[in-house]
N, C-alpha and C. Protein backbone atom coordinates (compact mmCIF):
# COMPACT_ATOMS: atom_id res chain seq x y z
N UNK A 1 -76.82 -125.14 20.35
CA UNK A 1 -78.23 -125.29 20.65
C UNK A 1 -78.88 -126.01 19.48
N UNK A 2 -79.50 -127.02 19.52
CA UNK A 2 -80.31 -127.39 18.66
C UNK A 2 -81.87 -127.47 18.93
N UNK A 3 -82.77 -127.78 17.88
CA UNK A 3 -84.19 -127.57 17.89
C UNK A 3 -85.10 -128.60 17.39
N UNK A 4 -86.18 -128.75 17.72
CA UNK A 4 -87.02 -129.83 17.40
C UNK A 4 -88.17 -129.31 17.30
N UNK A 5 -89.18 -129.91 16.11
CA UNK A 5 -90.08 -129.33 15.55
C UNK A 5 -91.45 -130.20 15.73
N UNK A 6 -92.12 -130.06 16.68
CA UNK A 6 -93.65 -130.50 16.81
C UNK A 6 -94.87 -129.83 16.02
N UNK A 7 -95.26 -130.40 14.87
CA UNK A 7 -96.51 -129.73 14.36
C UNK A 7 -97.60 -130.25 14.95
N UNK A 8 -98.54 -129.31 15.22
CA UNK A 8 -100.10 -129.67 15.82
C UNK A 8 -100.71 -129.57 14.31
N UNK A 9 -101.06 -131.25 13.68
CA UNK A 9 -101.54 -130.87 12.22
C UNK A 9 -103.10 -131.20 13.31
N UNK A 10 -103.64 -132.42 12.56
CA UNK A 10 -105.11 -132.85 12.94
C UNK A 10 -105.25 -133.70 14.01
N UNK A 11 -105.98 -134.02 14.47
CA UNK A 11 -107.13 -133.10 14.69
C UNK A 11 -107.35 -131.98 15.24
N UNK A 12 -108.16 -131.15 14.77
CA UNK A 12 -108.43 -130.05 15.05
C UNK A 12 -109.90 -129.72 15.53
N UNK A 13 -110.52 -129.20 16.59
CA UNK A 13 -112.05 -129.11 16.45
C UNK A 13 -112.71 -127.22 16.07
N UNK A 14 -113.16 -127.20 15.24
CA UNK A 14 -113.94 -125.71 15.47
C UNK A 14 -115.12 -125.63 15.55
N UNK A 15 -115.61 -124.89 15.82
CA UNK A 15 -117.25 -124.26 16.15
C UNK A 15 -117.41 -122.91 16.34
N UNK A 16 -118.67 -122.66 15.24
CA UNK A 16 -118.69 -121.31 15.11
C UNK A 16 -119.08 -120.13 16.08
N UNK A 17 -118.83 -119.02 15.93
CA UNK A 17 -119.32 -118.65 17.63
C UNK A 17 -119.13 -116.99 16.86
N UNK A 18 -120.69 -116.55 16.89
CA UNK A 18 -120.91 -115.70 16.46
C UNK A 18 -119.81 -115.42 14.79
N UNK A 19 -119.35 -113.77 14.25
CA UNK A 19 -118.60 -114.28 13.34
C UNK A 19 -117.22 -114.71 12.82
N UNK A 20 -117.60 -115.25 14.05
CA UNK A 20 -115.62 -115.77 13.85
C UNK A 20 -116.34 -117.66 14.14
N UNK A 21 -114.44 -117.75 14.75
CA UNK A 21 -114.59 -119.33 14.88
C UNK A 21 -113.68 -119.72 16.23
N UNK A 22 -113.62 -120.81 16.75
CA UNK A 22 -112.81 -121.27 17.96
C UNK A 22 -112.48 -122.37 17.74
N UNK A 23 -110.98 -122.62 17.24
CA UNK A 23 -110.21 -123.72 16.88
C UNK A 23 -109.53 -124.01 18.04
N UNK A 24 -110.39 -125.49 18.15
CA UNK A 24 -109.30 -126.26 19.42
C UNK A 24 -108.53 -127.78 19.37
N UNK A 25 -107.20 -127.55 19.80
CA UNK A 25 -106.34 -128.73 19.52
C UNK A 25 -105.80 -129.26 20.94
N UNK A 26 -106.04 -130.38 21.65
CA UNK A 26 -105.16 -131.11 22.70
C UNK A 26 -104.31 -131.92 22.14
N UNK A 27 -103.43 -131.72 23.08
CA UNK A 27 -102.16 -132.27 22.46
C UNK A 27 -101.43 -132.52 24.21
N UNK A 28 -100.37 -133.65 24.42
CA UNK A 28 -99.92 -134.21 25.05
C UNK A 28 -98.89 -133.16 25.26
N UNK A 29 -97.87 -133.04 26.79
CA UNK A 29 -96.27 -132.48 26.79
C UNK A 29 -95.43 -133.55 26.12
N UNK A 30 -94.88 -133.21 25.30
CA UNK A 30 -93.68 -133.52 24.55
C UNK A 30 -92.88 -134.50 26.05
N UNK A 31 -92.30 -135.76 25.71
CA UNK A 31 -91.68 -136.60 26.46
C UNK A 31 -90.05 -135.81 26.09
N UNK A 32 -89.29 -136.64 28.00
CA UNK A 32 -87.75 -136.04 27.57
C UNK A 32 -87.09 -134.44 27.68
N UNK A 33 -87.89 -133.85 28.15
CA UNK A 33 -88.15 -132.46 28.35
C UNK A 33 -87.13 -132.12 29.44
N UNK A 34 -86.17 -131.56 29.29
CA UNK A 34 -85.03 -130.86 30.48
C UNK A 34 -85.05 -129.57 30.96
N UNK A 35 -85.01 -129.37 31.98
CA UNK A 35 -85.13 -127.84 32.58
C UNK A 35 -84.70 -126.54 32.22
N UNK A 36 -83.68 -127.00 31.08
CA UNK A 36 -83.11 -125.93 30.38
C UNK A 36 -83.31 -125.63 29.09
N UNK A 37 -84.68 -126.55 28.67
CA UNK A 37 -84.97 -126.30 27.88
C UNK A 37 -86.04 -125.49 27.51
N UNK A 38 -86.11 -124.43 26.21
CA UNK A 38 -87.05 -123.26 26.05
C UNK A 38 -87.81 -123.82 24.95
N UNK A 39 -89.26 -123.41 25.10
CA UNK A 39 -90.70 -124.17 24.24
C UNK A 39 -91.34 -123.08 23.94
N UNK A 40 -91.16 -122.74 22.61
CA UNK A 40 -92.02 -121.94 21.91
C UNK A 40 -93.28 -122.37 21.07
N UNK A 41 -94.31 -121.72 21.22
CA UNK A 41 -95.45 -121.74 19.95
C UNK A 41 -95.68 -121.02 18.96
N UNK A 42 -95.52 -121.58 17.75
CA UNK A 42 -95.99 -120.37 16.48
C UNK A 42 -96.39 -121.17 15.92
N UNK A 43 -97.53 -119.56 15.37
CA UNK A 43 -98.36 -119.58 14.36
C UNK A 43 -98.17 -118.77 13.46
N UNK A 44 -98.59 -119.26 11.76
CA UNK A 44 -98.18 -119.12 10.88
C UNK A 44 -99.34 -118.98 9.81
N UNK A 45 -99.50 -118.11 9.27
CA UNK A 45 -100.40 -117.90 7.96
C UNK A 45 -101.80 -117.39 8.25
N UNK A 46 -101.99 -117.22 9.73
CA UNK A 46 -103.51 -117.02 9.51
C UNK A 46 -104.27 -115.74 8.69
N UNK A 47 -105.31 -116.52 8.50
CA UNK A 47 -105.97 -115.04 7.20
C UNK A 47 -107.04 -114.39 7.81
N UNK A 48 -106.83 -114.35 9.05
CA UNK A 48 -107.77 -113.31 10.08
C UNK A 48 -107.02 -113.05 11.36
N UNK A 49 -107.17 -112.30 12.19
CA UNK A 49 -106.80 -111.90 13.71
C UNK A 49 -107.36 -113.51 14.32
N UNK A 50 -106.42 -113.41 15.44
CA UNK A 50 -107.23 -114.33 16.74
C UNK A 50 -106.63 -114.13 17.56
N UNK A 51 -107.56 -114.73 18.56
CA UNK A 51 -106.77 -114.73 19.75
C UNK A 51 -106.55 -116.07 20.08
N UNK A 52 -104.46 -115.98 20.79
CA UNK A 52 -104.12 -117.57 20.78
C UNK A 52 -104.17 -117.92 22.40
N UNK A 53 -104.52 -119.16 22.91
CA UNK A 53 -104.57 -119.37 24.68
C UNK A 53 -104.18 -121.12 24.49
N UNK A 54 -103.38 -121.05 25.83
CA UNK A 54 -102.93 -121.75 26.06
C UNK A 54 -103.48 -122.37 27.35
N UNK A 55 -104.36 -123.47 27.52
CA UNK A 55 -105.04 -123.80 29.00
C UNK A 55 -105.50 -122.87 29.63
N UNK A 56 -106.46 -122.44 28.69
CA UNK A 56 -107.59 -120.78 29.22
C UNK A 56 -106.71 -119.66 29.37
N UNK A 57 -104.96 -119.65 29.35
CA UNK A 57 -104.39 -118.40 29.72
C UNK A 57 -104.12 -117.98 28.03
N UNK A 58 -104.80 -116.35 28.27
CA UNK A 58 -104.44 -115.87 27.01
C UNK A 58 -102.85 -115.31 26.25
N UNK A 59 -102.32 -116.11 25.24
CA UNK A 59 -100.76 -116.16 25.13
C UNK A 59 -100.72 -114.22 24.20
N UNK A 60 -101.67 -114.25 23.69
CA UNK A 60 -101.53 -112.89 22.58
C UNK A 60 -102.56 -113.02 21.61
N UNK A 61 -102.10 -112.23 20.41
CA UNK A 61 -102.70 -112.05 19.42
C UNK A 61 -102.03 -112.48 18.33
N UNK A 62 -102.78 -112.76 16.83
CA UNK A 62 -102.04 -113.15 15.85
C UNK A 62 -102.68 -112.88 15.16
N UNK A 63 -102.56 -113.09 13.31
CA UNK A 63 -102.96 -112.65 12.46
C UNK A 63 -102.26 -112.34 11.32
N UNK A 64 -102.77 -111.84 10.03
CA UNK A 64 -102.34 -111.94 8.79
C UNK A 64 -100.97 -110.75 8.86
N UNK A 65 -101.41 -109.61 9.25
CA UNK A 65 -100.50 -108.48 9.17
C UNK A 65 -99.32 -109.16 9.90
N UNK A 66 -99.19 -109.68 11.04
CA UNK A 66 -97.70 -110.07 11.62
C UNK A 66 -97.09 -111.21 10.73
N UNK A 67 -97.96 -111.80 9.75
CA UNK A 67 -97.56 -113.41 9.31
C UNK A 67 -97.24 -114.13 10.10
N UNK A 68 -96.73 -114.08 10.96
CA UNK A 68 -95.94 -115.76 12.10
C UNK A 68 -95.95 -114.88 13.36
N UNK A 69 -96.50 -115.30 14.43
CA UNK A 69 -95.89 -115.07 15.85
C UNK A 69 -95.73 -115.79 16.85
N UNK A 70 -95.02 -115.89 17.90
CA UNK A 70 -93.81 -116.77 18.34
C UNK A 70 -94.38 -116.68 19.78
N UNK A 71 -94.34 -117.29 20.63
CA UNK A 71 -95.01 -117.20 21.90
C UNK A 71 -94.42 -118.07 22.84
N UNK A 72 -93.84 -117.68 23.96
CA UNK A 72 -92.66 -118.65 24.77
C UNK A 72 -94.00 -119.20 25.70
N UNK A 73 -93.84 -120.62 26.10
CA UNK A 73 -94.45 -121.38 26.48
C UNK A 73 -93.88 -122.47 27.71
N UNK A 74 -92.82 -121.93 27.41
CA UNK A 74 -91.78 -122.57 28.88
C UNK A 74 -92.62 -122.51 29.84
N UNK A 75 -92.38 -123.82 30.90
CA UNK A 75 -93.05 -124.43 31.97
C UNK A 75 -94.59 -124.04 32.40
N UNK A 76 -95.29 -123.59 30.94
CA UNK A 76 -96.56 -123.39 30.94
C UNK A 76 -97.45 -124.62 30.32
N UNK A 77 -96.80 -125.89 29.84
CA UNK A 77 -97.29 -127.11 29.57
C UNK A 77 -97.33 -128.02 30.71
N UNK A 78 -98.39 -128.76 30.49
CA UNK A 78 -99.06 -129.78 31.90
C UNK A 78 -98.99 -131.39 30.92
N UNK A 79 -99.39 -131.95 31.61
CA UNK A 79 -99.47 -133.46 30.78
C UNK A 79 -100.68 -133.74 29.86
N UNK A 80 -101.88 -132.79 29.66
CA UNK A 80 -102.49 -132.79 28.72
C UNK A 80 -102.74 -131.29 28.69
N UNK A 81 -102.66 -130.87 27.36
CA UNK A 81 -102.80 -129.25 27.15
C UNK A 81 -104.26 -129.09 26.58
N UNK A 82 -104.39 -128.13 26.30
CA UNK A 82 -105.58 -127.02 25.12
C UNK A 82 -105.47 -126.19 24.29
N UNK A 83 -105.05 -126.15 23.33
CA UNK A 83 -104.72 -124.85 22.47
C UNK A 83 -105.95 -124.15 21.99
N UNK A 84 -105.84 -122.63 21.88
CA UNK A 84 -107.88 -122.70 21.28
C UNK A 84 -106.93 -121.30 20.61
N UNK A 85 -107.45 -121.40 19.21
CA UNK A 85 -107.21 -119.63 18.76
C UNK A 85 -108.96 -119.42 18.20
N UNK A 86 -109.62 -118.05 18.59
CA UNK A 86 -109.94 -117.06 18.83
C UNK A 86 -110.26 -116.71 17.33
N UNK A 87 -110.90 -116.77 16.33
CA UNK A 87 -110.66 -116.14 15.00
C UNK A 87 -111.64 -115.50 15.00
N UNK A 88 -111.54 -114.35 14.34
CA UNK A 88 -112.48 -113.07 14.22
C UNK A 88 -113.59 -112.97 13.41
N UNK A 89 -113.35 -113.76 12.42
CA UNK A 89 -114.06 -114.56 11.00
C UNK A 89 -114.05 -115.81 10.46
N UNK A 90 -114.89 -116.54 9.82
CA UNK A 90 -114.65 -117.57 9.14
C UNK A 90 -113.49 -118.07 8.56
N UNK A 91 -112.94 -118.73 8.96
CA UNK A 91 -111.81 -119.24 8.16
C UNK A 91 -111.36 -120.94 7.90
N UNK A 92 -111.83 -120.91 6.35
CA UNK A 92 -111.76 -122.72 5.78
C UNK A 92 -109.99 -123.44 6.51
N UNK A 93 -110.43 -124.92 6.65
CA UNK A 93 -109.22 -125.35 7.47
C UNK A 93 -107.94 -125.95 6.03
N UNK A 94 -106.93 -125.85 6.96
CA UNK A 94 -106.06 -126.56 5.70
C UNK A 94 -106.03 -128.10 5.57
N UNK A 95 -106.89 -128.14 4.78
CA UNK A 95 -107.04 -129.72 4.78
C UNK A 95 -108.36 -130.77 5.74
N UNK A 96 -108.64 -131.58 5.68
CA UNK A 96 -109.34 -132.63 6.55
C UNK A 96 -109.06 -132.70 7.51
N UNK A 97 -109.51 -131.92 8.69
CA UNK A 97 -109.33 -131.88 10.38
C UNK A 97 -108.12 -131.16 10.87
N UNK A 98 -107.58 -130.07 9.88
CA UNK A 98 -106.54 -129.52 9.96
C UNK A 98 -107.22 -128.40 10.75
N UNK A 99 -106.09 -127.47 10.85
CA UNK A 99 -106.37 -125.99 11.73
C UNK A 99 -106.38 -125.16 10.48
N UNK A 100 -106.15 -123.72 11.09
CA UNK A 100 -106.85 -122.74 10.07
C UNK A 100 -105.35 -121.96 9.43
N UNK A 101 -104.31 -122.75 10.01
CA UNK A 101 -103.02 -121.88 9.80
C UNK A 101 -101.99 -122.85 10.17
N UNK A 102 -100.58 -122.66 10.26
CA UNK A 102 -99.42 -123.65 10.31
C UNK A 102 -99.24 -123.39 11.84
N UNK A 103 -99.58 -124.12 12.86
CA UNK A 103 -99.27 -123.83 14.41
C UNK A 103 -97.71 -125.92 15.04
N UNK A 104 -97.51 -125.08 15.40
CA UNK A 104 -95.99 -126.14 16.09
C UNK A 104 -95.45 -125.58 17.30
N UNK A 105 -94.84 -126.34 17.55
CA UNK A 105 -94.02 -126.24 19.23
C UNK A 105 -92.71 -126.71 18.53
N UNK A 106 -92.24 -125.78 19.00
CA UNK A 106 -90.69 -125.59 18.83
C UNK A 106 -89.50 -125.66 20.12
N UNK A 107 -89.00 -126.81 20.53
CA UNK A 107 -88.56 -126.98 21.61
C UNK A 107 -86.75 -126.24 21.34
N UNK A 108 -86.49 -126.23 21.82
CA UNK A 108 -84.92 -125.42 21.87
C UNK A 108 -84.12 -125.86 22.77
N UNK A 109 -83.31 -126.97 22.71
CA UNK A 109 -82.41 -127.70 23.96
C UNK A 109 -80.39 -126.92 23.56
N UNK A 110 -80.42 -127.16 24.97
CA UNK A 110 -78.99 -126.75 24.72
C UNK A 110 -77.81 -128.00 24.45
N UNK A 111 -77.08 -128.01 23.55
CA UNK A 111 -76.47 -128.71 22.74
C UNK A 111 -75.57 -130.15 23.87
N UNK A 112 -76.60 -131.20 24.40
CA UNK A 112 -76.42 -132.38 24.90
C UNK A 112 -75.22 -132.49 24.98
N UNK A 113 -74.32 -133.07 23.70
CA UNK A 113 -73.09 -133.27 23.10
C UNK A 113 -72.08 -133.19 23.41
N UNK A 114 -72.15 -131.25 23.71
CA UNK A 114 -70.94 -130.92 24.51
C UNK A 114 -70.91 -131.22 25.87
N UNK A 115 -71.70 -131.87 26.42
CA UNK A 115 -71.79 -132.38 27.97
C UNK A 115 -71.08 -133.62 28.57
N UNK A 116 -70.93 -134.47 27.52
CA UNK A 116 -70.50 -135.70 27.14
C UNK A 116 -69.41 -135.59 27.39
């Protein structure tokens, strides 16, 4: 099995909403995509709770106490997505139009190679 690593860096949009915040990222489906392949989302570092959704469906929760959580996303991507996390509080972005934490799509294909 091998893996491939999509980061959602910038752009990023937030707006404050009461005392938290609502970080939102569109992002395209990944081209090349095979039926047997499994698509995870994680997030990484955030320094508050949120809540993470995927095209208005809510995927879970995340936050500082778990450090990273992992969220299967298989055949729940369309040809243009929405990511929005939910933050409970203020939280400065990493960087110029960055998000508030390390978020990627992690695709997981089964090893081509040996098919050959």
């Amino acid at each position: 099995m091998s893996s491939h690593v999509i980061r959602l860096r910038a752009p990023w949009q937030r707006v404050q909403i009461g005392e938290g915040q609502l970080w939102r990222r569109r992002f395209g489906q990944p081209t090349g995509l095979e039926a047997a392949d499994r698509l995870a989302l994680v997030v990484e570092g955030l320094a508050a709770a949120a809540e993470v959704s995927l095209n208005g469906r809510l995927l879970g929760n995340a936050g500082p106490a778990a450090g990273w959580r992992q969220f299967d996303v298989t055949g729940l991507l369309v040809a243009r997505n929405e990511l929005t996390l939910r933050t409970s509080e203020v939280i400065e972005p990493r960087g110029e139009g960055g998000p508030p934490c390390g978020v990627w799509l992690r695709i997981d294909s089964a090893d081509r190679s040996a098919e050959a």
